[in-house]
PDB file of N, CA and C in Angstrom:
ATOM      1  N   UNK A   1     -10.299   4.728   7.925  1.00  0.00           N
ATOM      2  CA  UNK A   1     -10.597   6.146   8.003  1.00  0.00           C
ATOM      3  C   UNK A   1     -10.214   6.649   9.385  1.00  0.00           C
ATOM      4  N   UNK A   2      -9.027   6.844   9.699  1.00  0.00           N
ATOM      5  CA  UNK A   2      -8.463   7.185  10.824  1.00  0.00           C
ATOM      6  C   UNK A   2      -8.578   8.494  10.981  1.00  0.00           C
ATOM      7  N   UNK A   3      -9.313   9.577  12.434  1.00  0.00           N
ATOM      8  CA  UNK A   3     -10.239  10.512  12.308  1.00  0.00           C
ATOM      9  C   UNK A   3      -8.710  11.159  13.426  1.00  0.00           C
ATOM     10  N   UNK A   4      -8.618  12.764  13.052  1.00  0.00           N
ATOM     11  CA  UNK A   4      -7.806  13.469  13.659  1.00  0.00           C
ATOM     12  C   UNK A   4      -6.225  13.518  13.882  1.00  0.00           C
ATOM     13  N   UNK A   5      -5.752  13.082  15.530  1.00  0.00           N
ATOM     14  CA  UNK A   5      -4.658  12.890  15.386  1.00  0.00           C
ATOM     15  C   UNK A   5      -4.311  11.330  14.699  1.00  0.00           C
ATOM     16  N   UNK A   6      -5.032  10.341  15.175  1.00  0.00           N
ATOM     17  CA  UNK A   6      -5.017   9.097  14.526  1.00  0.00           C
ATOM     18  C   UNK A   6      -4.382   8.651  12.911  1.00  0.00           C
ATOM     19  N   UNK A   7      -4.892   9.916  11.995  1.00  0.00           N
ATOM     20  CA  UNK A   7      -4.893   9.846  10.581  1.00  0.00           C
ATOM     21  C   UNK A   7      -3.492  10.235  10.646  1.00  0.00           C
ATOM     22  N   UNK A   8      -2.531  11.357  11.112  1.00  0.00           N
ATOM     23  CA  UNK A   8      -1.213  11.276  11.328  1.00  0.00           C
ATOM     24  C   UNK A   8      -0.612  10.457  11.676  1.00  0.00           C
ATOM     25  N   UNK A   9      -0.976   9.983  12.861  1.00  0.00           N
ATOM     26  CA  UNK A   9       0.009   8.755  12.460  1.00  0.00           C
ATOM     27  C   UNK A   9      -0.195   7.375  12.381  1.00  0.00           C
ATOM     28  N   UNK A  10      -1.130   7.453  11.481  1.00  0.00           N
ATOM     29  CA  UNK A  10      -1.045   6.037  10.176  1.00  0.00           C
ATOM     30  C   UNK A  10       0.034   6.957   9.028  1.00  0.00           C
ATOM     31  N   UNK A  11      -0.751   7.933   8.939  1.00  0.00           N
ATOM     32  CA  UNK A  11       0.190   8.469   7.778  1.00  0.00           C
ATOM     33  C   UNK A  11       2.231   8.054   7.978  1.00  0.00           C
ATOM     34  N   UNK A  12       2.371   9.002   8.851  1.00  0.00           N
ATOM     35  CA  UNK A  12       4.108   8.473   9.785  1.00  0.00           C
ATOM     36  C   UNK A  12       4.130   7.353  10.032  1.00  0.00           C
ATOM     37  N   UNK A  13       3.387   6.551  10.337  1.00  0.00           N
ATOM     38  CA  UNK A  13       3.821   4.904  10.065  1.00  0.00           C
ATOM     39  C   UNK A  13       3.976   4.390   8.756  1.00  0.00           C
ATOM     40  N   UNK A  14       3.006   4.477   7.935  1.00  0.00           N
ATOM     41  CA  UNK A  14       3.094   4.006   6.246  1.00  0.00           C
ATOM     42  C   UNK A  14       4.319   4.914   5.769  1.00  0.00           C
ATOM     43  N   UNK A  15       5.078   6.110   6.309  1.00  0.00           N
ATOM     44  CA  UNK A  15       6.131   6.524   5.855  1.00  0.00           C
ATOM     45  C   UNK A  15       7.220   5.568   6.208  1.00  0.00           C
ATOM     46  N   UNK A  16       7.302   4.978   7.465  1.00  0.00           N
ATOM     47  CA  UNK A  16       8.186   4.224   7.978  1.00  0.00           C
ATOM     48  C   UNK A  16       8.460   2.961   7.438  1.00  0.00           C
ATOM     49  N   UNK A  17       7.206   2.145   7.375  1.00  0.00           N
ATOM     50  CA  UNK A  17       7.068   1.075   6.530  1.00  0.00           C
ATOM     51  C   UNK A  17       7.506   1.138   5.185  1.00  0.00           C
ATOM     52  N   UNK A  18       7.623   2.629   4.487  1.00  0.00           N
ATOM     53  CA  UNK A  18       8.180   2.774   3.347  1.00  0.00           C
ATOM     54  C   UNK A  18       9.730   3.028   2.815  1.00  0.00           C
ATOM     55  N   UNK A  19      10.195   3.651   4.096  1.00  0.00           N
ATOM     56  CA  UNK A  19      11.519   4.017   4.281  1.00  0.00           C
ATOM     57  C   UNK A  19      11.985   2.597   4.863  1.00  0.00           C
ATOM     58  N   UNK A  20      11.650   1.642   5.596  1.00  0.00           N
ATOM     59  CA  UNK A  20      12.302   0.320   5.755  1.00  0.00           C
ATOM     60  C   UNK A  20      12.454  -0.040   4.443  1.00  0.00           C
ATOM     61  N   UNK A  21      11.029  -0.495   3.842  1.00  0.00           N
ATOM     62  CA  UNK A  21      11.448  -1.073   2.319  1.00  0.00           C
ATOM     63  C   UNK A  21      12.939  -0.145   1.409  1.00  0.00           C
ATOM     64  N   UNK A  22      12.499   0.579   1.359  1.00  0.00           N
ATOM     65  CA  UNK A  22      13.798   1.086   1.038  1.00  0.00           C
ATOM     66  C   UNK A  22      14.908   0.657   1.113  1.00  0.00           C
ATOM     67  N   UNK A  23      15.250   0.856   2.514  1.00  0.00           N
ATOM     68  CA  UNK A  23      16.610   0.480   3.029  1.00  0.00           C
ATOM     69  C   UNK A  23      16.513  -0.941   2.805  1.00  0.00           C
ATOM     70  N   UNK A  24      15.995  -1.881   2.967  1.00  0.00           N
ATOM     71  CA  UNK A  24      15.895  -3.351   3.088  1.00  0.00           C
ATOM     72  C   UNK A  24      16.299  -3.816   0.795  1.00  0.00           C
ATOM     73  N   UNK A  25      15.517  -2.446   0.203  1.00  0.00           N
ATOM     74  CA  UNK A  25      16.607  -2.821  -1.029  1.00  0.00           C
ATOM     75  C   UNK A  25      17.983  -2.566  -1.446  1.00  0.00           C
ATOM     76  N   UNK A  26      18.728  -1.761  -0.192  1.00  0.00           N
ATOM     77  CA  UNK A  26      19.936  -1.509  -0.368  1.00  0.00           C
ATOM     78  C   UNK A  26      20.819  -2.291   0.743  1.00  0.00           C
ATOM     79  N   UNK A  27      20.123  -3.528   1.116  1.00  0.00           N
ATOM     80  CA  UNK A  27      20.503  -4.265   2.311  1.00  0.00           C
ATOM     81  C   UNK A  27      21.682  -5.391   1.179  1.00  0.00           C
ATOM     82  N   UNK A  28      22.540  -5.964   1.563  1.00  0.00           N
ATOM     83  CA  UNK A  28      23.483  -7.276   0.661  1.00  0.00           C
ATOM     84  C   UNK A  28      22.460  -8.199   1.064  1.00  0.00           C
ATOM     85  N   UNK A  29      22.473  -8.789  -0.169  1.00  0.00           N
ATOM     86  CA  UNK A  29      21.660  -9.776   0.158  1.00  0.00           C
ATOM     87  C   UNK A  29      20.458  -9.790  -1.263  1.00  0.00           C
ATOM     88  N   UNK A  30      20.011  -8.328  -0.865  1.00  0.00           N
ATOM     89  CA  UNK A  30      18.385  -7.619  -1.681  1.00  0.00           C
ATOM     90  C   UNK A  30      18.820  -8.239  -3.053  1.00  0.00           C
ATOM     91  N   UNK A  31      17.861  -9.285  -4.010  1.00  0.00           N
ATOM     92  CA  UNK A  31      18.866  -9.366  -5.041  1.00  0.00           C
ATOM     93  C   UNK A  31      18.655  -7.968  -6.285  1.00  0.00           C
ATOM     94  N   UNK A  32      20.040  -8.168  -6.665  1.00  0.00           N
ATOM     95  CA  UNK A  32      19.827  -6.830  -7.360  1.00  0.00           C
ATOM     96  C   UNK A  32      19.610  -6.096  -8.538  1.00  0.00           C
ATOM     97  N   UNK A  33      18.977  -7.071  -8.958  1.00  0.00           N
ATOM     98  CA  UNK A  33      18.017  -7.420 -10.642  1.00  0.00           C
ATOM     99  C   UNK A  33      17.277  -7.035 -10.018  1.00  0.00           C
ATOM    100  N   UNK A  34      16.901  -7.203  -8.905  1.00  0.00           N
ATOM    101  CA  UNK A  34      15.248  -6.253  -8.896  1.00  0.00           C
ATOM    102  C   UNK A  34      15.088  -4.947  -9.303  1.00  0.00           C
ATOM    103  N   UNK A  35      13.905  -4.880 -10.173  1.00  0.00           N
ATOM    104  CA  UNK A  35      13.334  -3.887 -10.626  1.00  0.00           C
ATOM    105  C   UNK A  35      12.476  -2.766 -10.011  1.00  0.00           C
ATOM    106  N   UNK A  36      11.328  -3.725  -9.424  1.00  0.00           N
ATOM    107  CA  UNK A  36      10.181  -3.162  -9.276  1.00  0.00           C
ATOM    108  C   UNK A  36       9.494  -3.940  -7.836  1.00  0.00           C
ATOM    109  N   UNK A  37       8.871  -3.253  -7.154  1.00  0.00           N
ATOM    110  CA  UNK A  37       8.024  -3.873  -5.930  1.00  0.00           C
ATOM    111  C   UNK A  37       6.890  -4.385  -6.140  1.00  0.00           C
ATOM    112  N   UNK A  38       6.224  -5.021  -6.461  1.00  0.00           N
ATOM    113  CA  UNK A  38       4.512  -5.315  -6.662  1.00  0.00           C
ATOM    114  C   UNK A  38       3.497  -5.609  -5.273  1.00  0.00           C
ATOM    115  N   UNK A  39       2.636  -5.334  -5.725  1.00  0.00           N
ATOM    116  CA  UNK A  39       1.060  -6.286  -4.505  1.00  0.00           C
ATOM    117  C   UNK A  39      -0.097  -5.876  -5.172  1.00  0.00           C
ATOM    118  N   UNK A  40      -0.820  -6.601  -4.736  1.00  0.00           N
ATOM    119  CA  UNK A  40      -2.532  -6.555  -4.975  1.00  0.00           C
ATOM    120  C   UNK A  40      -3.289  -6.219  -3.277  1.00  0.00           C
ATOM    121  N   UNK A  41      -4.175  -5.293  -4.350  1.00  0.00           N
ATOM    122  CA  UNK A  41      -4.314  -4.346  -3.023  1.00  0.00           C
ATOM    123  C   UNK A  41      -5.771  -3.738  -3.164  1.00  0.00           C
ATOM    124  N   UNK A  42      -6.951  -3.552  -1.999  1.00  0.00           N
ATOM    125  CA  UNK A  42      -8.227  -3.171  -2.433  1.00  0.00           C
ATOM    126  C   UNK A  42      -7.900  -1.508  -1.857  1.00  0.00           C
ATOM    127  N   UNK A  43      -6.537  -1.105  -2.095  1.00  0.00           N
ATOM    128  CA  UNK A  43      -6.876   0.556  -1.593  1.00  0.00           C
ATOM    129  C   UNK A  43      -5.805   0.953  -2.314  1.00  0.00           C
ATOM    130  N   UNK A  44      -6.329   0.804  -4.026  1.00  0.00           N
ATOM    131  CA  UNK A  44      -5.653   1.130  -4.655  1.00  0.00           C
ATOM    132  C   UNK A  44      -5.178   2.823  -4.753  1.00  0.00           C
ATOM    133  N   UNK A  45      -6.339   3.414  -4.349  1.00  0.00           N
ATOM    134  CA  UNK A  45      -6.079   5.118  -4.400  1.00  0.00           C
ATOM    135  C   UNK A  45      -5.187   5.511  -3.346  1.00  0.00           C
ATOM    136  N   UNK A  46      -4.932   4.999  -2.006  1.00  0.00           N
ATOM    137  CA  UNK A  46      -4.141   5.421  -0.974  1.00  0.00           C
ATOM    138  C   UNK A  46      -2.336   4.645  -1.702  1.00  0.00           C
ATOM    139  N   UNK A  47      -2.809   3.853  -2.147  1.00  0.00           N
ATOM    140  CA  UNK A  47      -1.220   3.172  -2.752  1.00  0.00           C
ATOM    141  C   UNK A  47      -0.710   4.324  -3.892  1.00  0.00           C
ATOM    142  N   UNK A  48      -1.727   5.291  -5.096  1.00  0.00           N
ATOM    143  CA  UNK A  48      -0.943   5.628  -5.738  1.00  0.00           C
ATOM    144  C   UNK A  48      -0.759   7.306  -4.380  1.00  0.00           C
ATOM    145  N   UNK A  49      -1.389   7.227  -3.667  1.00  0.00           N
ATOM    146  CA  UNK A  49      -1.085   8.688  -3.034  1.00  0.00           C
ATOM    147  C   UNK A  49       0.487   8.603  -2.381  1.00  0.00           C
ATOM    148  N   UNK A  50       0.621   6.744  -2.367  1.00  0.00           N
ATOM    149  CA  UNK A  50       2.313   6.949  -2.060  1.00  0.00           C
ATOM    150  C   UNK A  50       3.042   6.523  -2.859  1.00  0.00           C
ATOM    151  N   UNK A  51       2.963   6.912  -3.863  1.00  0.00           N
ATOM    152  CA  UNK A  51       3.930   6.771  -5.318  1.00  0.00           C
ATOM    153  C   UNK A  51       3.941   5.494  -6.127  1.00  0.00           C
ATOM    154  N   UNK A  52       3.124   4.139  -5.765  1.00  0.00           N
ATOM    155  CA  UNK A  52       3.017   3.306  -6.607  1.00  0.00           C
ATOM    156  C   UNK A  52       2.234   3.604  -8.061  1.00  0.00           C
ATOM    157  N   UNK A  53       2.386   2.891  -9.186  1.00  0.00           N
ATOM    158  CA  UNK A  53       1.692   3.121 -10.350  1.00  0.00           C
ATOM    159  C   UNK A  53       0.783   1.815  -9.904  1.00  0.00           C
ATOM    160  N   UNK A  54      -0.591   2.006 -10.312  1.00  0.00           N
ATOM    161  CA  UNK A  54      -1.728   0.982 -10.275  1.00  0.00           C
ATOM    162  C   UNK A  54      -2.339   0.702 -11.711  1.00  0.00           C
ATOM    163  N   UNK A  55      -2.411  -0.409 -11.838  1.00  0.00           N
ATOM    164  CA  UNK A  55      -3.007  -1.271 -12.853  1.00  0.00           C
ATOM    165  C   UNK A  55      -4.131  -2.075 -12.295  1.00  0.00           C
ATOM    166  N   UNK A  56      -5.020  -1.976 -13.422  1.00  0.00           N
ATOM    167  CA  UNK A  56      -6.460  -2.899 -13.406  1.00  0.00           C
ATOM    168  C   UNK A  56      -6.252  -4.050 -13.469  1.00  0.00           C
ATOM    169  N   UNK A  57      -7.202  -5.015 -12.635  1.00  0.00           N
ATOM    170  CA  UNK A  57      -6.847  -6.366 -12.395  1.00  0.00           C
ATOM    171  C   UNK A  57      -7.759  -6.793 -13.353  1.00  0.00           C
ATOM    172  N   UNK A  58      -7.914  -7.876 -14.179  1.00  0.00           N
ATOM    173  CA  UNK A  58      -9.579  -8.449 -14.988  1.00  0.00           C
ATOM    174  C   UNK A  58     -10.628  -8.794 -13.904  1.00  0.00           C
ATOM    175  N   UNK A  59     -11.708  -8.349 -14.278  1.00  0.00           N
ATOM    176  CA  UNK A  59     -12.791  -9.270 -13.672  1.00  0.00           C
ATOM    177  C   UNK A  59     -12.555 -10.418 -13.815  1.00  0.00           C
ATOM    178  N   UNK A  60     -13.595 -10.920 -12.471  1.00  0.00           N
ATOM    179  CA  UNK A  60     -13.229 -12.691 -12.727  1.00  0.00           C
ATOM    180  C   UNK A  60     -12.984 -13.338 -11.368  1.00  0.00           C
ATOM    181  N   UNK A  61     -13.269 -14.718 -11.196  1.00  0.00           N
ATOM    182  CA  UNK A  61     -13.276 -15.291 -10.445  1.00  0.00           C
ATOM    183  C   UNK A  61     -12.146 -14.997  -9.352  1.00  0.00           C
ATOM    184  N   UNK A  62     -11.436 -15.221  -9.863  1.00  0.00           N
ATOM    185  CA  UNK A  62      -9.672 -14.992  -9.091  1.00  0.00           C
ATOM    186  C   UNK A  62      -9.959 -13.554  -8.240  1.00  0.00           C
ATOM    187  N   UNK A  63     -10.413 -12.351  -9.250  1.00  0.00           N
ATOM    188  CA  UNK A  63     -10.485 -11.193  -8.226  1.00  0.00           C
ATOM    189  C   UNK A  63     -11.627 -10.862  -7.345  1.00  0.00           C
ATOM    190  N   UNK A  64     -12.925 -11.791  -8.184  1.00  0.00           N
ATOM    191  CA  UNK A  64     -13.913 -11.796  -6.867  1.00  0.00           C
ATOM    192  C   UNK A  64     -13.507 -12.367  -5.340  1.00  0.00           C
ATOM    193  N   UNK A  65     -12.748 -13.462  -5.466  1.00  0.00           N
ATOM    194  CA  UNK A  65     -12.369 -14.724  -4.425  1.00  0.00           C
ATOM    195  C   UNK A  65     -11.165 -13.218  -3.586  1.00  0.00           C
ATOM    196  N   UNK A  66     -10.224 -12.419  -4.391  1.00  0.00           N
ATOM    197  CA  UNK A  66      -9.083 -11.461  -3.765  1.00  0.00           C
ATOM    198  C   UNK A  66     -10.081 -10.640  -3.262  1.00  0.00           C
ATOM    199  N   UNK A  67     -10.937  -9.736  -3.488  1.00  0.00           N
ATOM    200  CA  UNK A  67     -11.738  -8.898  -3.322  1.00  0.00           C
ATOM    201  C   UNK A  67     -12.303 -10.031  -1.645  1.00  0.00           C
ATOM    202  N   UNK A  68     -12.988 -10.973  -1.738  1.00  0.00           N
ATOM    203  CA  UNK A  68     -13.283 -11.185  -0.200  1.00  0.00           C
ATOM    204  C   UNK A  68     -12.105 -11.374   0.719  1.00  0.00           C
ATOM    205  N   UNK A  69     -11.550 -11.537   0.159  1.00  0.00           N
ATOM    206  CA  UNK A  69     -10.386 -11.957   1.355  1.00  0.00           C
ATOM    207  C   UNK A  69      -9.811 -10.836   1.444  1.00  0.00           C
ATOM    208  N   UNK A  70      -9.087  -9.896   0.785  1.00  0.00           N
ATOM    209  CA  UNK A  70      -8.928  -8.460   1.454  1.00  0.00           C
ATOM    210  C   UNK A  70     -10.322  -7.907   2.014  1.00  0.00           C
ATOM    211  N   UNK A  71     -11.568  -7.887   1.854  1.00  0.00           N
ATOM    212  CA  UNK A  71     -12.667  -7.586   2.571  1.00  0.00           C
ATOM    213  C   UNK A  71     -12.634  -7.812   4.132  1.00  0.00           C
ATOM    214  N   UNK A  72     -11.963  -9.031   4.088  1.00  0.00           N
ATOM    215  CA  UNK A  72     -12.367 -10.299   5.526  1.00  0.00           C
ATOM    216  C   UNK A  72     -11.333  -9.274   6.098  1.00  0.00           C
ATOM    217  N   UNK A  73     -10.017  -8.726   5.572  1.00  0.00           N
ATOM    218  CA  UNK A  73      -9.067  -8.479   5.927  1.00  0.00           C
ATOM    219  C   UNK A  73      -9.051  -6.970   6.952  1.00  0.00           C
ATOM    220  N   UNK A  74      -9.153  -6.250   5.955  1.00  0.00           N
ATOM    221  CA  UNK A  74     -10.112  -4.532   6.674  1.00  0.00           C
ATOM    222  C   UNK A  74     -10.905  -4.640   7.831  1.00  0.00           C
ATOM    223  N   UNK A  75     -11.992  -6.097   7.719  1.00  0.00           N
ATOM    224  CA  UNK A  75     -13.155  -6.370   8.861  1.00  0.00           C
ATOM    225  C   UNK A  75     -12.243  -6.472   9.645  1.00  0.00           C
ATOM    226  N   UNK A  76     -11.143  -7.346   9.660  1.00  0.00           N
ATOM    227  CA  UNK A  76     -10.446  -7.640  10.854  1.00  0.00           C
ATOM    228  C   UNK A  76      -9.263  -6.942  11.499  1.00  0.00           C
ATOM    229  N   UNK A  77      -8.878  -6.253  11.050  1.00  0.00           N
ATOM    230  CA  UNK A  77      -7.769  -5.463  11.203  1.00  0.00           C
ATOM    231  C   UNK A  77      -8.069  -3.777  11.479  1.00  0.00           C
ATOM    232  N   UNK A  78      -9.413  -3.608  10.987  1.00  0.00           N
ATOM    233  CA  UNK A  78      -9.805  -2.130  11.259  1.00  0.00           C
ATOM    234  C   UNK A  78     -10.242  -2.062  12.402  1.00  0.00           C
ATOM    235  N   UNK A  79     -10.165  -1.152  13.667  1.00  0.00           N
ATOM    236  CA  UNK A  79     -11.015  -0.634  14.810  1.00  0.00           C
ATOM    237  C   UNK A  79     -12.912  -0.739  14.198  1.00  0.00           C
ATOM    238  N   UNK A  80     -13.004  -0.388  12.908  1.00  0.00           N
ATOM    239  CA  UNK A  80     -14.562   0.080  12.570  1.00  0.00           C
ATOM    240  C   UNK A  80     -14.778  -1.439  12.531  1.00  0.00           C
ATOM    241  N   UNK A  81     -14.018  -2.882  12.292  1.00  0.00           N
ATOM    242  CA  UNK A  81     -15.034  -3.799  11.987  1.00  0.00           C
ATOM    243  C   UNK A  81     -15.361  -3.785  10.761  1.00  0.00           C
ATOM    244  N   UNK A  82     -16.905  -4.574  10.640  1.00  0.00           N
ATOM    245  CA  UNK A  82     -17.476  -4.960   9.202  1.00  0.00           C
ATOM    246  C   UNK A  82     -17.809  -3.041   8.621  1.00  0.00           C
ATOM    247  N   UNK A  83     -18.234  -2.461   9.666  1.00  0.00           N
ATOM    248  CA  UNK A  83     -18.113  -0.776   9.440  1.00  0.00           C
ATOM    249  C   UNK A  83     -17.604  -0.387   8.309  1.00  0.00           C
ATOM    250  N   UNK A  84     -16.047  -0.796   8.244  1.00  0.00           N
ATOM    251  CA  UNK A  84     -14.704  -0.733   7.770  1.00  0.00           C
ATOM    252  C   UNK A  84     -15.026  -0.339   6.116  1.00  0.00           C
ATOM    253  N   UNK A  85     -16.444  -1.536   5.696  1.00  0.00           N
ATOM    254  CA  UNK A  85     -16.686  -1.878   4.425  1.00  0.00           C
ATOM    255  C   UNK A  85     -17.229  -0.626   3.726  1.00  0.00           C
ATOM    256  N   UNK A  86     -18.026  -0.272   4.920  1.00  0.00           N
ATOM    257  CA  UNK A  86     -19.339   0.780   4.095  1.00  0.00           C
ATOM    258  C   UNK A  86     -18.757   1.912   3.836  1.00  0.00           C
ATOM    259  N   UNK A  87     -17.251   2.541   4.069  1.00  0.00           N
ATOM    260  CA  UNK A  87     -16.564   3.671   3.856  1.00  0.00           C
ATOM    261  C   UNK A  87     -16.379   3.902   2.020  1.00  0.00           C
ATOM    262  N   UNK A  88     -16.174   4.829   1.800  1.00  0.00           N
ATOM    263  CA  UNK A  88     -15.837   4.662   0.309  1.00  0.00           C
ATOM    264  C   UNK A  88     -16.183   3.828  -0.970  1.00  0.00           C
ATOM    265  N   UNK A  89     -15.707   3.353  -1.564  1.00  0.00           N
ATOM    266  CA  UNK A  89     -16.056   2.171  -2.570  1.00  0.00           C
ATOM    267  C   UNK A  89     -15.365   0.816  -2.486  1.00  0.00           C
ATOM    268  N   UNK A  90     -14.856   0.589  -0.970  1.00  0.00           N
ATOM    269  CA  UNK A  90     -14.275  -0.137  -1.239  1.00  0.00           C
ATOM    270  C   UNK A  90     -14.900  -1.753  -1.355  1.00  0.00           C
ATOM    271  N   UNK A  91     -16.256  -1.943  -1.311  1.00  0.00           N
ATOM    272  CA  UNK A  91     -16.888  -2.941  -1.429  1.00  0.00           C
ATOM    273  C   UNK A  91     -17.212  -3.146  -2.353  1.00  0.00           C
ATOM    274  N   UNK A  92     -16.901  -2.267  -3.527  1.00  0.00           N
ATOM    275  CA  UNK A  92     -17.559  -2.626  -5.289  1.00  0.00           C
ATOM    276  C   UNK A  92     -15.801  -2.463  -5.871  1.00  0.00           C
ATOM    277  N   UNK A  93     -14.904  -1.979  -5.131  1.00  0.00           N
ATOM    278  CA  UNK A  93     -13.467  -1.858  -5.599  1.00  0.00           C
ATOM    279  C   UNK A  93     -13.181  -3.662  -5.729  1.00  0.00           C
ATOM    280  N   UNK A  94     -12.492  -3.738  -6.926  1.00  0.00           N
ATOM    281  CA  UNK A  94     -11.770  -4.973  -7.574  1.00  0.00           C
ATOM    282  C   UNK A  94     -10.464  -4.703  -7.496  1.00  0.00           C
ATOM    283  N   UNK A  95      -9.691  -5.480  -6.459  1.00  0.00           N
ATOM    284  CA  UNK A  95      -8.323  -5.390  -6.422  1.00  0.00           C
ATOM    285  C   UNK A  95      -7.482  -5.128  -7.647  1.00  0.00           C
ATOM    286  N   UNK A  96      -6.015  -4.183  -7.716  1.00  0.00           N
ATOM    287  CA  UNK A  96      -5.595  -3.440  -8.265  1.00  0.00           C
ATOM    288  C   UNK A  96      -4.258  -4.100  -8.200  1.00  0.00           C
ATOM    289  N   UNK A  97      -2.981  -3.906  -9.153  1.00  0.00           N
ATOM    290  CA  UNK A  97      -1.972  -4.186  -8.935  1.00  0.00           C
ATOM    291  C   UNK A  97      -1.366  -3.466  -8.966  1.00  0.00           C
ATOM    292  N   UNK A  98      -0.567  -2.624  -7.794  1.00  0.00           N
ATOM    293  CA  UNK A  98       0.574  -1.988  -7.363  1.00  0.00           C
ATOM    294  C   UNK A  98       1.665  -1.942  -7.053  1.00  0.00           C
ATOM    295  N   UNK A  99       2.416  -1.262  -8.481  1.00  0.00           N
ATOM    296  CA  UNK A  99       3.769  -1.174  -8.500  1.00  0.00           C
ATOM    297  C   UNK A  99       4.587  -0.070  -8.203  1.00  0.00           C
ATOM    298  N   UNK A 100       5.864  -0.500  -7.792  1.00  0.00           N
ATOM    299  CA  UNK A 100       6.482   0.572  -7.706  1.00  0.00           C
ATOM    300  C   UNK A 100       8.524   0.276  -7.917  1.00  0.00           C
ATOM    301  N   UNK A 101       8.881   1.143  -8.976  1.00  0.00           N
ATOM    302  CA  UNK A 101       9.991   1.197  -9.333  1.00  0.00           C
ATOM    303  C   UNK A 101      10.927   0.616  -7.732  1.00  0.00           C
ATOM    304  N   UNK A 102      12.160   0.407  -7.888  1.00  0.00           N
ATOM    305  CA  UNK A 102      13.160   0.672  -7.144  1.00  0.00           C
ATOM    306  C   UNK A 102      13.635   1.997  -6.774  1.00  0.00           C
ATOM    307  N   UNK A 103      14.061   2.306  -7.816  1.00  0.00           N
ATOM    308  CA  UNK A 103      14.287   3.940  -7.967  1.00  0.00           C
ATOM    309  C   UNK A 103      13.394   4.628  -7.482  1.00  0.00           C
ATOM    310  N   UNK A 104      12.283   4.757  -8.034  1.00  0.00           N
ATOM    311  CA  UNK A 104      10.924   5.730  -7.574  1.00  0.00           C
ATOM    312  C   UNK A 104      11.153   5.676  -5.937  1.00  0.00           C
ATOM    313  N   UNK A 105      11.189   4.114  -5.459  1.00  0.00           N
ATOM    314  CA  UNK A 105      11.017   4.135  -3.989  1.00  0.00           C
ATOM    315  C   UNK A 105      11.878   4.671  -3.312  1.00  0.00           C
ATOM    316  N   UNK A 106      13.586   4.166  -4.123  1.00  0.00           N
ATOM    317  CA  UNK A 106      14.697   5.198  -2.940  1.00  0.00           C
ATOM    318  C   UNK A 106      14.261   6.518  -3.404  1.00  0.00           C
ATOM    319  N   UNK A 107      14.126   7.293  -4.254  1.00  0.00           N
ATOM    320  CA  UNK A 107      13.785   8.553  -4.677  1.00  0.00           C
ATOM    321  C   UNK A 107      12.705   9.269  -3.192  1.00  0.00           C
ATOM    322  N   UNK A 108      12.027   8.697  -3.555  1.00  0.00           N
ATOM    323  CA  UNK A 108      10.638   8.890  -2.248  1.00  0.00           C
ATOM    324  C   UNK A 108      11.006   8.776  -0.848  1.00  0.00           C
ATOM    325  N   UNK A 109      11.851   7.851  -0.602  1.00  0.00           N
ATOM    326  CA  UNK A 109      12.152   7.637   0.693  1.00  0.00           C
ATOM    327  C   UNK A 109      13.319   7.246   0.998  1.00  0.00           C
ATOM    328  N   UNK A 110      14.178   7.355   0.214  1.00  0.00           N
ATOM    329  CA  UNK A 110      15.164   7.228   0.628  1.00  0.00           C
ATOM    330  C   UNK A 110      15.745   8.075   2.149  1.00  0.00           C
ATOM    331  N   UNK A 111      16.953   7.705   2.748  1.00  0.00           N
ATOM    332  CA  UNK A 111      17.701   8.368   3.269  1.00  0.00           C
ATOM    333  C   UNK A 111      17.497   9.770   3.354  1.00  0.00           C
ATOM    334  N   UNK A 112      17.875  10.433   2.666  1.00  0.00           N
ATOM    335  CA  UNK A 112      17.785  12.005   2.490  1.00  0.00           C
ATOM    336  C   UNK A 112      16.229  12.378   2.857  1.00  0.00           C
ATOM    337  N   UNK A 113      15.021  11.318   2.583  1.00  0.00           N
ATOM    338  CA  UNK A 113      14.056  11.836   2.696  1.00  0.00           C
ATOM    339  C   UNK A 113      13.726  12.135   4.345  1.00  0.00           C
ATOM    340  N   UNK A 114      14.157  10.837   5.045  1.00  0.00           N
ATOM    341  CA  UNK A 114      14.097  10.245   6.311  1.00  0.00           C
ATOM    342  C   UNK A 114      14.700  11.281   7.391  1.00  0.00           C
ATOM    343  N   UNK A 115      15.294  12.192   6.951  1.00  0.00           N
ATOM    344  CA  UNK A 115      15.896  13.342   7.838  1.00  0.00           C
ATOM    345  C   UNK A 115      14.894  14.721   7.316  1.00  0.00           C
ATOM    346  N   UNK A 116      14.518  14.730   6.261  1.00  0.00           N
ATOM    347  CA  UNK A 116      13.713  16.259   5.654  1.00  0.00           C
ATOM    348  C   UNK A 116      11.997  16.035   6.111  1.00  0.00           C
ATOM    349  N   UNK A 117      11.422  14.601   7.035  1.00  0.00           N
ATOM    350  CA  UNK A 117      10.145  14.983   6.745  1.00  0.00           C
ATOM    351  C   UNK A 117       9.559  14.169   6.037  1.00  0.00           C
ATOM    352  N   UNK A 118      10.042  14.394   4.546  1.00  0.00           N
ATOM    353  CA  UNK A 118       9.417  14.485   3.399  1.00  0.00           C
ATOM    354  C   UNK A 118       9.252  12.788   2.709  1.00  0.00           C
TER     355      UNK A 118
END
């Protein structure tokens, strides 16, 4: 929960991080049957706010065990600490699987986007 100017730029960074991926699928090399991007992720709502489609993971051991370890993950990587947890839902949130086209992504960020802003 990055408060003021802070929340800008996480925002302009997660654009950047998105516009690399991009380019990195139009790199030789990228193989090019790829379809689609995937991850499992406990912030599933900020993933579809950047164009991934999200799917429900099953309950169950496997996502209780994902659920702490992205937990441990936020604790450690956030300025707030264990804080980090008590924001939102993300302590009763069950990791999500987030996809996202090829297309969708150059669409979103491609090139053209990377000069407009947008």
């Amino acid at each position: 929960q990055a408060k003021g100017t802070d929340k800008w730029l996480v925002a302009r960074i997660i654009r950047q991080e998105m516009r690399a991926l991009c380019s990195w699928t139009q790199q030789p090399g990228f193989p090019e049957d790829t379809v689609a991007i995937f991850g499992v992720t406990l912030l599933a709502r900020a993933a579809a706010r950047m164009g991934f489609d999200i799917r429900c993971r099953p309950a169950g051991l496997l996502a209780g065990l994902q659920r702490l370890y992205f937990q441990g993950l936020l604790a450690i990587y956030s300025s707030e600490g264990l804080d980090r947890l008590a924001l939102g839902r993300t302590v009763s949130d069950l990791p999500a699987e987030a996809w996202i086209s090829v297309s969708r992504l150059q669409i979103l960020y491609g090139v053209s986007h990377a000069t407009s802003g947008g």
